[in-house]
C-alpha atoms as a PDB file:
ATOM      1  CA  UNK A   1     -15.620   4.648  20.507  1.00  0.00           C
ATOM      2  CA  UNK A   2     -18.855   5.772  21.494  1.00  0.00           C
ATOM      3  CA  UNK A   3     -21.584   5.391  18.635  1.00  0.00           C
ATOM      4  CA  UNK A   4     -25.614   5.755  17.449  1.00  0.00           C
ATOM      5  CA  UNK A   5     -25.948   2.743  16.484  1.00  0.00           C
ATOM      6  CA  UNK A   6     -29.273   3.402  14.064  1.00  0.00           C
ATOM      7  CA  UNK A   7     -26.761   6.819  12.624  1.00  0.00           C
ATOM      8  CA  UNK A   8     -24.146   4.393  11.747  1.00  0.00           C
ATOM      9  CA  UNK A   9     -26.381   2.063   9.804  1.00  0.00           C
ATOM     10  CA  UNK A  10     -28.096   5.210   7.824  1.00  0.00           C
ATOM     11  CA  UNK A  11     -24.952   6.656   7.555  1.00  0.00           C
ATOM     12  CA  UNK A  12     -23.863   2.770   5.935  1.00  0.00           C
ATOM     13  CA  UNK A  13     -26.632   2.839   4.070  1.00  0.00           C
ATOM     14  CA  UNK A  14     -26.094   6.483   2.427  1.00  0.00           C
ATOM     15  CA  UNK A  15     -22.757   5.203   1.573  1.00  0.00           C
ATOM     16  CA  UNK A  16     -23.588   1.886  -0.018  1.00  0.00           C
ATOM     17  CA  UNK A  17     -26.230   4.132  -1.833  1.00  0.00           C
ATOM     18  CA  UNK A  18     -23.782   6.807  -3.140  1.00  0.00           C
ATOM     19  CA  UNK A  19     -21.670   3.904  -3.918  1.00  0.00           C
ATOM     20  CA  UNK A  20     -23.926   2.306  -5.975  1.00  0.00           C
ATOM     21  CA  UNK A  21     -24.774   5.677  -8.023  1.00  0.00           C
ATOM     22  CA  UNK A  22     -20.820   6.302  -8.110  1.00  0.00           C
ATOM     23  CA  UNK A  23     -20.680   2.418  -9.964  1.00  0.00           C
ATOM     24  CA  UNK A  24     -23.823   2.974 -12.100  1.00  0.00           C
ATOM     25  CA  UNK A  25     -22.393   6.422 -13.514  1.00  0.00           C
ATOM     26  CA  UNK A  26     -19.133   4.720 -13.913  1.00  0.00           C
ATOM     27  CA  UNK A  27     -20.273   1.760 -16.194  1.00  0.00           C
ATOM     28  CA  UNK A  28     -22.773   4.529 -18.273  1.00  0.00           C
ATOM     29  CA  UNK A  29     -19.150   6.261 -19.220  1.00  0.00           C
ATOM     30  CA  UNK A  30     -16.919   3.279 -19.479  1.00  0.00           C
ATOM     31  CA  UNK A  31     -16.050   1.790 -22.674  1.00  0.00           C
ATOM     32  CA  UNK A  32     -14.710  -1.104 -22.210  1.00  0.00           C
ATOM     33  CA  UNK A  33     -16.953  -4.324 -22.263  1.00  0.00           C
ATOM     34  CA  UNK A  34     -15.682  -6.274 -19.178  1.00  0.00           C
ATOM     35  CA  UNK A  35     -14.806  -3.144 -17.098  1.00  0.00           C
ATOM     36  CA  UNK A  36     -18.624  -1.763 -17.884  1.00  0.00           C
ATOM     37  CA  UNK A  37     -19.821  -5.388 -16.525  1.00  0.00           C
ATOM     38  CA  UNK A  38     -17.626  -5.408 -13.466  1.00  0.00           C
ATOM     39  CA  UNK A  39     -18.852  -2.304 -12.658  1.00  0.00           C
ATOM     40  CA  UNK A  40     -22.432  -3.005 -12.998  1.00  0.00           C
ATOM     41  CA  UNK A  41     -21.851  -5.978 -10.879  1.00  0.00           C
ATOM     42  CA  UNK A  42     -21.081  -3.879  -8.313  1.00  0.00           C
ATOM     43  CA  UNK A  43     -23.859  -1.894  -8.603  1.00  0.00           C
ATOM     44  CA  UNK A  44     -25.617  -4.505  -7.871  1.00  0.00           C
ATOM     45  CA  UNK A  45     -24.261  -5.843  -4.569  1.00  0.00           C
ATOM     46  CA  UNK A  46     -23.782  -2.320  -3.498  1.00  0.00           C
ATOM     47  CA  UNK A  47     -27.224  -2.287  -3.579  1.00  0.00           C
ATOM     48  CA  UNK A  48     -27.899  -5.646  -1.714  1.00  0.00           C
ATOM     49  CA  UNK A  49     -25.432  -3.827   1.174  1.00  0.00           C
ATOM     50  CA  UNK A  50     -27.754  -0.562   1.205  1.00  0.00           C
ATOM     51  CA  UNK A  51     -30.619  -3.362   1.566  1.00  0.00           C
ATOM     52  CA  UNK A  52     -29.156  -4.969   4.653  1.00  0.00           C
ATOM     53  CA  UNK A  53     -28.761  -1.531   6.253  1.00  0.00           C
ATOM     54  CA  UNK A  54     -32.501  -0.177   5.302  1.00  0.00           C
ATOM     55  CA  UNK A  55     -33.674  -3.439   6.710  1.00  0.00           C
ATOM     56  CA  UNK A  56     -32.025  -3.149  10.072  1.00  0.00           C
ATOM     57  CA  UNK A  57     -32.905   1.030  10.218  1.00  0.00           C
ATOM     58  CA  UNK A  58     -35.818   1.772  13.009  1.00  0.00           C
ATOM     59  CA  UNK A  59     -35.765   5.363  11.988  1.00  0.00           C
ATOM     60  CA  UNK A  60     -39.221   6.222  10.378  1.00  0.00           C
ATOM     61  CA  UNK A  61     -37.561   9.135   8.221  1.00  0.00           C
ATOM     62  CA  UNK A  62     -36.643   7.478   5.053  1.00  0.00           C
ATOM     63  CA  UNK A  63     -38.931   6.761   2.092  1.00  0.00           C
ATOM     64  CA  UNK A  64     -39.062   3.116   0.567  1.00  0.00           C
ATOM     65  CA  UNK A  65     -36.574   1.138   0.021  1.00  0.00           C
ATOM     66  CA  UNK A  66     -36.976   1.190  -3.842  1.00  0.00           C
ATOM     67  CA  UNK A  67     -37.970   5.267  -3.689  1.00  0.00           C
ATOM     68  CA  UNK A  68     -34.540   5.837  -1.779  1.00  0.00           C
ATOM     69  CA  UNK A  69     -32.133   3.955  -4.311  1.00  0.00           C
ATOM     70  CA  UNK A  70     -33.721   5.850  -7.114  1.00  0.00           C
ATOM     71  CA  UNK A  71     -33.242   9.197  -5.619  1.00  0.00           C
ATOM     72  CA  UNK A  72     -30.796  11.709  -7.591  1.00  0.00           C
ATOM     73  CA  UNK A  73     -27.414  10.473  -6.252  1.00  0.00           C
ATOM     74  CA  UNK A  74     -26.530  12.966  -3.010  1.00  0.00           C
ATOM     75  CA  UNK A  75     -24.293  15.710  -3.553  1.00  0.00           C
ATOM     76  CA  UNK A  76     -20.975  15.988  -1.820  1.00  0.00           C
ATOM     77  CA  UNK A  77     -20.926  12.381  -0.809  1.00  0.00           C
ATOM     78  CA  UNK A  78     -17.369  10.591  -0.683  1.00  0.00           C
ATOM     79  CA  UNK A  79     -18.545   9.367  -3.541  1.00  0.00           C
ATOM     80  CA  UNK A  80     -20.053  11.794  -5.444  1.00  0.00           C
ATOM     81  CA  UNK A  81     -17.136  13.997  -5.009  1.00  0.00           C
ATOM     82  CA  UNK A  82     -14.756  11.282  -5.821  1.00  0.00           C
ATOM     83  CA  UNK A  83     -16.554  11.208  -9.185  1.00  0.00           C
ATOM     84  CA  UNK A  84     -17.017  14.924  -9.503  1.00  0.00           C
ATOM     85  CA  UNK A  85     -12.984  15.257  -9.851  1.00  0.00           C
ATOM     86  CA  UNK A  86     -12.690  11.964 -12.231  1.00  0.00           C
ATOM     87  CA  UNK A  87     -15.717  13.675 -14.694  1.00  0.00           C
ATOM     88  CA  UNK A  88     -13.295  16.876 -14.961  1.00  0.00           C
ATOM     89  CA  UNK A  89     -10.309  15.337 -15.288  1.00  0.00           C
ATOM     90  CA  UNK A  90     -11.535  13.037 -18.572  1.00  0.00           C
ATOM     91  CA  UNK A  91     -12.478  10.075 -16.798  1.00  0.00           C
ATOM     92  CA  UNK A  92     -10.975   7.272 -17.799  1.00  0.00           C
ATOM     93  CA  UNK A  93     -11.525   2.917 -16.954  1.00  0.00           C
ATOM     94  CA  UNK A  94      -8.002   2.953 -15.625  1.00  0.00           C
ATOM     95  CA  UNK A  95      -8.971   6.195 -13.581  1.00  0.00           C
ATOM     96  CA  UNK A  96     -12.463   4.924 -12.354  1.00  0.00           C
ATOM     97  CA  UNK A  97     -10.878   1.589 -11.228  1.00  0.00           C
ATOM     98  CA  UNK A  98      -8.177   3.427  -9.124  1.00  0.00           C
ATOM     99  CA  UNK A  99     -10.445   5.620  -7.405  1.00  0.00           C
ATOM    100  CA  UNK A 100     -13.109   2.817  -6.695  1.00  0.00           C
ATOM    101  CA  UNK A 101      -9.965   0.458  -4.680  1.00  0.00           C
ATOM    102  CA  UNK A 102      -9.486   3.286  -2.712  1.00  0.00           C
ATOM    103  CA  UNK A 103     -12.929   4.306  -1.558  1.00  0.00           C
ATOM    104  CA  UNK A 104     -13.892   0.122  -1.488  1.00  0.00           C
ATOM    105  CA  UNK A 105     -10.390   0.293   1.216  1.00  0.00           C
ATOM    106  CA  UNK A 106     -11.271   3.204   3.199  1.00  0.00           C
ATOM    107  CA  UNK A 107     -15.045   1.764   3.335  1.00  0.00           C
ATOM    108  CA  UNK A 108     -14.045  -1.798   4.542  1.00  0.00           C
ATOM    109  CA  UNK A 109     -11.623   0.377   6.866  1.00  0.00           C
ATOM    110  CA  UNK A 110     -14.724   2.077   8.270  1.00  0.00           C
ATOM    111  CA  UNK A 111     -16.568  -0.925   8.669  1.00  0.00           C
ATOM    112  CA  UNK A 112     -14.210  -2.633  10.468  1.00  0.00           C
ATOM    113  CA  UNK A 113     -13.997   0.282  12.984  1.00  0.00           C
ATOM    114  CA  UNK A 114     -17.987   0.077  13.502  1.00  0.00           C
ATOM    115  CA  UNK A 115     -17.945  -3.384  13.790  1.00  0.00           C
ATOM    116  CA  UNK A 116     -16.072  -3.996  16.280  1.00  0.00           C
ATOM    117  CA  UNK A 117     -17.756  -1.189  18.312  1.00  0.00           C
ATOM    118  CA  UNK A 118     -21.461  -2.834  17.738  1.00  0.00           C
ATOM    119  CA  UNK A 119     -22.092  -5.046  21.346  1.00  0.00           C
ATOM    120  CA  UNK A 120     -24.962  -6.344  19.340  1.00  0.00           C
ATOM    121  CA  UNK A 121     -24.324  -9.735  17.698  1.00  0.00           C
ATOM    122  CA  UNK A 122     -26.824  -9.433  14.441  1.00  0.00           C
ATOM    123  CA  UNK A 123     -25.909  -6.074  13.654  1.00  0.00           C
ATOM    124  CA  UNK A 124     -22.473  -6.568  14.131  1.00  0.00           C
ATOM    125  CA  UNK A 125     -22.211  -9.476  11.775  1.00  0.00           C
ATOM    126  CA  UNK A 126     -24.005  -7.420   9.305  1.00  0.00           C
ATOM    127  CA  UNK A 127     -21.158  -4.591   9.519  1.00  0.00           C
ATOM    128  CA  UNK A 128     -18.582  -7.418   9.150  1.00  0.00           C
ATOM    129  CA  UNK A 129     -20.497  -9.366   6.169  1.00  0.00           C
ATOM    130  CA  UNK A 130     -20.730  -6.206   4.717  1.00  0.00           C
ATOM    131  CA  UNK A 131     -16.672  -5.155   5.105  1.00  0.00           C
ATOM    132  CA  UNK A 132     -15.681  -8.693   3.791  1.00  0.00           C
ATOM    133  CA  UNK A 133     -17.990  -7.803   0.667  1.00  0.00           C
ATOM    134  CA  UNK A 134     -16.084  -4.897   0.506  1.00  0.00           C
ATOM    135  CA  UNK A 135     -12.845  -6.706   0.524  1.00  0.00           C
ATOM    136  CA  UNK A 136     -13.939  -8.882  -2.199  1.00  0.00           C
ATOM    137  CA  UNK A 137     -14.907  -5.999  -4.146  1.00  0.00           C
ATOM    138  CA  UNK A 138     -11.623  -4.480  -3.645  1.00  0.00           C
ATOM    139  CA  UNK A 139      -9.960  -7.896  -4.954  1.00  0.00           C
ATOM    140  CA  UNK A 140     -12.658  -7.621  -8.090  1.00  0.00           C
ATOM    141  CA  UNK A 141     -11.875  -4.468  -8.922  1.00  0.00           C
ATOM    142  CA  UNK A 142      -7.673  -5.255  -8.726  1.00  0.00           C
ATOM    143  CA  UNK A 143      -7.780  -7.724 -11.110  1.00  0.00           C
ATOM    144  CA  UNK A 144      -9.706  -5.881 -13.577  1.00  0.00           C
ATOM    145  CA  UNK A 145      -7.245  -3.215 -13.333  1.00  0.00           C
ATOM    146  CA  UNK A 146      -4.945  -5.520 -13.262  1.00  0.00           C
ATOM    147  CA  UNK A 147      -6.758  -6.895 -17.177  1.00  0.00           C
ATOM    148  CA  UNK A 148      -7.001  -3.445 -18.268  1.00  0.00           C
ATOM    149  CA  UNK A 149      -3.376  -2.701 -18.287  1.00  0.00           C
ATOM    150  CA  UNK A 150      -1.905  -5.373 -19.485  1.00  0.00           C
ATOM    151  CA  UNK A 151       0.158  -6.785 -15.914  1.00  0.00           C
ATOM    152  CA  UNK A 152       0.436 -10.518 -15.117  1.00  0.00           C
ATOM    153  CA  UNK A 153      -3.015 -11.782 -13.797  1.00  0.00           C
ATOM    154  CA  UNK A 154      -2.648 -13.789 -10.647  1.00  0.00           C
ATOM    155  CA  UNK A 155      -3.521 -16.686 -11.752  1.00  0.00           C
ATOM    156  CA  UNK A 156      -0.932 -16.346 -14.425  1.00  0.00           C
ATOM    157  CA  UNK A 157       1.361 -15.530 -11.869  1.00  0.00           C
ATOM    158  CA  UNK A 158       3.035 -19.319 -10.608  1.00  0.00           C
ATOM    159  CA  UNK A 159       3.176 -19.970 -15.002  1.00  0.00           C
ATOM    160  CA  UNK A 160       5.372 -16.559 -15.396  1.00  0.00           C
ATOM    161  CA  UNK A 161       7.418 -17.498 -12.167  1.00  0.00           C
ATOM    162  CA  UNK A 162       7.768 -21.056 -13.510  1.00  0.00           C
ATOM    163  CA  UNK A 163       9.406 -20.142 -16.921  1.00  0.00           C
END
């Protein structure tokens, strides 16, 4: 696979950005105490990964760091779609959850893929700290779903299987 490397990390850094406006609008809607915090959390890292990317981008097109992450979220963004549907259909915790552990898999899918196309070391442990993140938010954003309706939490898992 044959890639820019500087359009892959704007591109990654679009993403994390629409990501953290998709996680922002989210926790705005969602009732739920520990759901809104979770999601706010995530917000928050989501932003730290846009950071890593701005930081490594040589391109001289992009305003401030600060300036870009308070921009109106982009239209038409996975994302921004992805929330576009979920707004018209009700929108929901259980609804936001499920749609943020599939866009947090197909990211840390993506990546992955870059990753291990980058020959540079630095920037290619920056794509992979950045898909492990992703994992973890993944995992985060399971067991919350897992909270919100009512199934066995892991950790509660080896008492149930016990009894």
């Amino acid at each position: 696979m044959s890639i820019n490397l500087q359009e892959a990390i704007k591109n990654s850094l679009y993403t994390e950005k629409s990501a953290m406006d998709f996680y922002l609008l989210a926790a705005q809607r969602i009732a739920d105490p520990e759901a809104r915090r979770i999601f706010e959390l995530l917000a928050r890292e989501e932003r730290q990964h846009a950071g890593s990317f701005y930081d490594m981008y040589t391109g001289n097109d992009l305003p401030d760091f600060d300036i870009f992450m308070a921009a109106i979220p982009e239209q038409g963004s996975g994302w921004s779609a992805a929330l576009g549907t979920l707004l018209d259909s009700g929108f929901t915790a259980q609804q936001a959850l499920e749609l943020a552990m599939e866009k947090e898999q197909q990211l840390e899918s993506v990546l992955r893929t870059i990753a291990a196309s980058i020959a540079i070391p630095e920037v290619r442990a920056v794509f992979e700290r950045n898909a492990d993140e992703t994992r973890n938010h993944y995992l985060m954003i399971e067991s919350e779903y897992a909270r919100l309706m009512g199934m066995v939490h892991e950790t509660d898992l080896d008492t149930y299987v016990r009894e």
